[in-house]
Protein backbone atom coordinates (compact mmCIF):
# COMPACT_ATOMS: atom_id res chain seq x y z
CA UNK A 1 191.09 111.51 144.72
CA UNK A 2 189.12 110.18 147.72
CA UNK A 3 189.69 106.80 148.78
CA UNK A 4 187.17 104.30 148.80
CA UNK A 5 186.88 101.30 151.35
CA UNK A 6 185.57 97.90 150.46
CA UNK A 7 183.93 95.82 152.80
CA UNK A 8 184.63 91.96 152.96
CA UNK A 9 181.58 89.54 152.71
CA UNK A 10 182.67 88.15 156.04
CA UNK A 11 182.23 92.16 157.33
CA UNK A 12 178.92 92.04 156.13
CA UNK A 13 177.76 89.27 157.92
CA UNK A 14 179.32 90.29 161.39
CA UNK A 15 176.47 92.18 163.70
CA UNK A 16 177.01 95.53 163.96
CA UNK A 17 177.42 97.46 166.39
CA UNK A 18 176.90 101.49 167.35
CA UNK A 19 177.84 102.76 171.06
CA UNK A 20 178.04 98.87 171.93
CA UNK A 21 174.52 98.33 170.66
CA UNK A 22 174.12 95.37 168.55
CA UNK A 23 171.80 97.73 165.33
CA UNK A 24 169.80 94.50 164.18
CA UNK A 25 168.95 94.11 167.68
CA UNK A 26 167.98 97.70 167.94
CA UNK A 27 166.25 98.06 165.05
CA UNK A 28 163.12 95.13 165.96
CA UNK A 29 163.06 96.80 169.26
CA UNK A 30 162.06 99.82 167.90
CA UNK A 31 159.49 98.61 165.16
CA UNK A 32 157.95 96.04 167.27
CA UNK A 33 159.40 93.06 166.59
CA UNK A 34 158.96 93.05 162.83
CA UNK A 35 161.73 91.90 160.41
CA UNK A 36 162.23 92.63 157.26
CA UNK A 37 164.58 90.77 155.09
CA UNK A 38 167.56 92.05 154.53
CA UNK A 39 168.62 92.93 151.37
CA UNK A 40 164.90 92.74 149.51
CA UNK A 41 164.94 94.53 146.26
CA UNK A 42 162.19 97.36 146.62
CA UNK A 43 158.63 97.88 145.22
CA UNK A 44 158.80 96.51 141.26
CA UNK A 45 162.58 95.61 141.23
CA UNK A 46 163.81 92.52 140.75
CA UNK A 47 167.23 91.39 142.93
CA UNK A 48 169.96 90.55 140.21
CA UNK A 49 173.18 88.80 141.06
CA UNK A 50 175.95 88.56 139.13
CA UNK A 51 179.88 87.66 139.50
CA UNK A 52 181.45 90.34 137.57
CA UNK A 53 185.71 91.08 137.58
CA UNK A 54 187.03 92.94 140.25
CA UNK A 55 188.25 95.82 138.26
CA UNK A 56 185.18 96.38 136.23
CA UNK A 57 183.35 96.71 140.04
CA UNK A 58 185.80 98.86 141.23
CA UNK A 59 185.45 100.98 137.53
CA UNK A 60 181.68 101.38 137.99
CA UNK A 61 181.70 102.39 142.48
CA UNK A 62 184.48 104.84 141.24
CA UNK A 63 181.91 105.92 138.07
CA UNK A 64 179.38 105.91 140.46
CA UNK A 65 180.55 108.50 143.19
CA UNK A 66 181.80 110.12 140.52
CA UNK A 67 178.67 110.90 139.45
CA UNK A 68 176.69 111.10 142.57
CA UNK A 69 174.57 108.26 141.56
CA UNK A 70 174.49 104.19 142.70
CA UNK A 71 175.57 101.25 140.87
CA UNK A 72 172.43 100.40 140.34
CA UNK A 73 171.20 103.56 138.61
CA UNK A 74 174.49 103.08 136.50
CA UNK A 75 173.67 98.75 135.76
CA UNK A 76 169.81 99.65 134.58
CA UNK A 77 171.00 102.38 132.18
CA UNK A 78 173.49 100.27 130.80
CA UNK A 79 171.29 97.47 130.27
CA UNK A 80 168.31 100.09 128.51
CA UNK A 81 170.46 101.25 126.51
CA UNK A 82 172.11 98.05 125.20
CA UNK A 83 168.93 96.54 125.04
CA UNK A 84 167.68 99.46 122.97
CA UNK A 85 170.74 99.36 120.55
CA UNK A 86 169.62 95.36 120.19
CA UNK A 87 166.13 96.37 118.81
């Protein structure tokens, strides 16, 4: 089985860097100075956050590449169908 690696919150947060080239830095350079926020849930979704168990994340990333689909696909068909069930 292929192993995954997690990234810590404090990796997150530390600028990046390619070849010694900071990527945030990079990146306004080359769209002209314009930001975008990071993280901003796309066109007509809604950014959800949640503090779930550690081995029920792990369960759905392995689910996930299992499947060749993301989290997030794998969260909003969970939650249609138990909303669905509910009706």
């Amino acid at each position: 089985m292929e192993q995954i690696d997690f990234v810590s919150v404090e990796e997150q947060q530390r600028p990046r860097k390619r070849n010694g080239v900071n990527v945030k830095a990079a990146a306004r350079a080359s769209n002209g100075n314009r930001t975008t926020r990071q993280g901003a849930a796309r066109e007509g979704y809604r950014r959800l956050t949640a503090d779930i168990p550690a081995d029920l994340h792990k369960r759905l990333k392995m689910q996930a590449l299992m499947e060749d689909r993301s989290v997030t696909e794998l969260i909003v068909q969970a939650a249609e169908s138990f909303l669905r069930n509910r009706d």
